[in-house]
Protein backbone atom coordinates (compact mmCIF):
# COMPACT_ATOMS: atom_id res chain seq x y z
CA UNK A 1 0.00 0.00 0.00
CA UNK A 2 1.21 3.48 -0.92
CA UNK A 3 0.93 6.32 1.79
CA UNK A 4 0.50 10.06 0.51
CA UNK A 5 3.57 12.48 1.56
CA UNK A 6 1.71 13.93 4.43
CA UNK A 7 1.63 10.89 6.27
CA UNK A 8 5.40 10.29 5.69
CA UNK A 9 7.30 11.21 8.68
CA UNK A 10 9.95 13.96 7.94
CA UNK A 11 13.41 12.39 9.39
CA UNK A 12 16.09 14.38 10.33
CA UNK A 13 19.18 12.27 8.26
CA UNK A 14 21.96 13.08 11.13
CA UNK A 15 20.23 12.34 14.12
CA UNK A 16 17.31 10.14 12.99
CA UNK A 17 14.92 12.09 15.09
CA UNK A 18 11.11 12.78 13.12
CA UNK A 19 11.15 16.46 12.52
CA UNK A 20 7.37 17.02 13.37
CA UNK A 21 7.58 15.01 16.64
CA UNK A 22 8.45 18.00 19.64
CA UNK A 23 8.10 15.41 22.64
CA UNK A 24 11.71 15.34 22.88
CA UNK A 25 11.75 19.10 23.75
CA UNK A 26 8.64 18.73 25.63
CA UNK A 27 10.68 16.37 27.53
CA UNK A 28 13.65 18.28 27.93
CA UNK A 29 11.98 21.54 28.78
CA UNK A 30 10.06 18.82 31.89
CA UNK A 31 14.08 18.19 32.69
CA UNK A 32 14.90 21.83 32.78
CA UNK A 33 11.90 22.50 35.31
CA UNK A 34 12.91 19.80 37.07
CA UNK A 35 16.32 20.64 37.64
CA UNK A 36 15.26 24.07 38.53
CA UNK A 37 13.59 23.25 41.44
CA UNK A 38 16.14 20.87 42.50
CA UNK A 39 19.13 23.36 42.06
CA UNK A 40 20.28 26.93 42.69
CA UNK A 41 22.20 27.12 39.26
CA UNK A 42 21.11 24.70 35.88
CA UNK A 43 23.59 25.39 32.97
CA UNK A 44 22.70 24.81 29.24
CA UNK A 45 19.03 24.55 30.14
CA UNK A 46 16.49 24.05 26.90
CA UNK A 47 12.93 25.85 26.83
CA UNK A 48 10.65 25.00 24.70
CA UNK A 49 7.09 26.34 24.20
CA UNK A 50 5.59 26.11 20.76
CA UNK A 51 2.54 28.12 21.49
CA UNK A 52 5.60 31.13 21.24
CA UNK A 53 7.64 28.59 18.22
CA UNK A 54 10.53 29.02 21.03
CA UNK A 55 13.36 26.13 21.16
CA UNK A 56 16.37 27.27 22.56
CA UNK A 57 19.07 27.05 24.95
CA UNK A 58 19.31 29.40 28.23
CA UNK A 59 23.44 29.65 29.26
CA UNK A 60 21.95 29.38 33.07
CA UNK A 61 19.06 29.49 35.22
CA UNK A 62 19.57 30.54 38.70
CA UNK A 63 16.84 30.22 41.42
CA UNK A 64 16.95 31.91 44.81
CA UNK A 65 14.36 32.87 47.67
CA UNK A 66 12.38 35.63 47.18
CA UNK A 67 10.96 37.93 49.46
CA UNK A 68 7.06 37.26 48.97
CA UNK A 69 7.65 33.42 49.50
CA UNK A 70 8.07 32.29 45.92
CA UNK A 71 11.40 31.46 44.43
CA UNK A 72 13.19 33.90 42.34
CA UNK A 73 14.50 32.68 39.12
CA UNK A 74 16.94 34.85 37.12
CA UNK A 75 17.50 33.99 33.28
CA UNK A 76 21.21 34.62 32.07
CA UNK A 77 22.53 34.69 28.74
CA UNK A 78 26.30 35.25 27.62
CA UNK A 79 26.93 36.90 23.90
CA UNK A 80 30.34 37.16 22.31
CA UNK A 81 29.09 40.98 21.37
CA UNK A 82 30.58 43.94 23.37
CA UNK A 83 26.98 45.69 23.33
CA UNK A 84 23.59 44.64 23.39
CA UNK A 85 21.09 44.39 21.28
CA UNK A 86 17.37 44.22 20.74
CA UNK A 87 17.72 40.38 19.74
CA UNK A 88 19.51 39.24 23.12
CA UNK A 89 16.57 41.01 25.22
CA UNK A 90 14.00 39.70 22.95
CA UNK A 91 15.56 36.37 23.80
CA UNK A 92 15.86 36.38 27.36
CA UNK A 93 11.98 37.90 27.24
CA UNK A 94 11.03 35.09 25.39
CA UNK A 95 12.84 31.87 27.98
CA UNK A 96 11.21 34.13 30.80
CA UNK A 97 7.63 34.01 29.43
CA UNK A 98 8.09 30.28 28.25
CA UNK A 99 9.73 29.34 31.82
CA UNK A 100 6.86 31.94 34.01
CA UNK A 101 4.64 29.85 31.64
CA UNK A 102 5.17 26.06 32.60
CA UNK A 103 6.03 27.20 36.13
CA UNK A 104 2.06 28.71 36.38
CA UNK A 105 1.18 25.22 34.73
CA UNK A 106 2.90 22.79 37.07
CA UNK A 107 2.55 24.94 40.08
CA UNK A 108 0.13 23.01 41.81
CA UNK A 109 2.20 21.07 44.65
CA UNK A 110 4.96 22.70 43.45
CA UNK A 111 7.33 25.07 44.81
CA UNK A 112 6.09 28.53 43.67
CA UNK A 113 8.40 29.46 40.91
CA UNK A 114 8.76 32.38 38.41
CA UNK A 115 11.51 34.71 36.94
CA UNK A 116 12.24 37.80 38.17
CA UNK A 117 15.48 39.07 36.99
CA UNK A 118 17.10 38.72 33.85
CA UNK A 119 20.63 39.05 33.10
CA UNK A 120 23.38 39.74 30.02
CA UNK A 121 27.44 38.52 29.68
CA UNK A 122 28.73 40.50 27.03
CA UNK A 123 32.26 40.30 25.38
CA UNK A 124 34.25 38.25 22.81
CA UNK A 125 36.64 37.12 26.07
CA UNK A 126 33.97 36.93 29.04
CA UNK A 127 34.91 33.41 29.49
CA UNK A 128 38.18 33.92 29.87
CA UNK A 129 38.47 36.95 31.69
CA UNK A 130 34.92 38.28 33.18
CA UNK A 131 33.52 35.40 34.05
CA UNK A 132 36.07 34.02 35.93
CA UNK A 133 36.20 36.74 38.02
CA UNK A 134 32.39 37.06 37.92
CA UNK A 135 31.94 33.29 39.51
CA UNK A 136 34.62 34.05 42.31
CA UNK A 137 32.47 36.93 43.11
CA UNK A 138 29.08 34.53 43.33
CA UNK A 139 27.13 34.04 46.30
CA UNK A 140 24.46 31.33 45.72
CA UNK A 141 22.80 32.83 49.22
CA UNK A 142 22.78 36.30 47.82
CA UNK A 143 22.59 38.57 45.44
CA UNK A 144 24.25 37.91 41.74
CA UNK A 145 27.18 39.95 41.25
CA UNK A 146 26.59 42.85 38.40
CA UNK A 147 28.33 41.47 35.26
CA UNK A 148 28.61 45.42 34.02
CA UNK A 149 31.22 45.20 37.22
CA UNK A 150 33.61 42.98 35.38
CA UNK A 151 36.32 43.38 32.57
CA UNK A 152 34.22 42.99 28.94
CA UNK A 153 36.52 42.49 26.19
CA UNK A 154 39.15 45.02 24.81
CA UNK A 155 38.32 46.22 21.57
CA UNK A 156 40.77 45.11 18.73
């Protein structure tokens, strides 16, 4: 029997996965929720919501008490640019409402979650020289350090 190409799944040739099937990042953005709540600080954490078509990666997630009895969770991001731009704030908006979003969703039973705070790494050498000396500075129990505190990269 011969099935019409709608029905066909759409296979992605390097990883095998079906392109149309999102579970997987349903399922990952369930692990990124998961770990939030476990953890103060979640690295490389995906969000996905397709009501907004968002898939992406967050650099970090940090959660911390708040002051009105739900958890504070800031959204950072780390760009190799030296300024920012409308695209990077458009991005962090977007994690935040797709994070605030699952968060009002799974909330029942839950630890009450949502962001609060987001935050931007800028410079070609952060790694090397800001953030280092950003994460020495970096209090779990209290306040993030201000990255505009810390050496951005030189211009060449």
């Amino acid at each position: 029997s011969s099935s019409s190409s709608s029905s066909r799944k759409k296979i992605n040739p390097k990883s095998g996965r079906d392109l149309v099937d999102n579970s997987w990042r349903m399922e990952a953005m369930e692990l990124t929720l998961d770990a939030i709540e476990r953890s103060n600080v979640v690295f490389q954490a995906p969000v996905y919501d397709p009501s907004l078509g968002l898939f992406g990666i967050c650099d970090f997630v940090v959660r911390r008490p708040g002051k009105d009895g739900r958890d504070e969770v800031i959204v950072w991001d780390t760009k190799l640019a030296l300024n920012p731009k409308v695209t990077h704030i458009c991005q962090l908006t977007a994690y935040a409402e797709a994070l605030n979003r699952r968060f009002q969703a799974r909330a029942e039973g839950r630890a009450k979650l949502a962001v609060t705070t987001l935050g931007l790494v800028l410079g070609e050498q952060a790694a090397e020289r800001g953030l280092r000396a950003f994460h020495s500075a970096w209090d779990p129990a209290g306040e993030p350090p201000d990255p505009a505190q810390f050496p951005k990269a030189a211009h060449a």
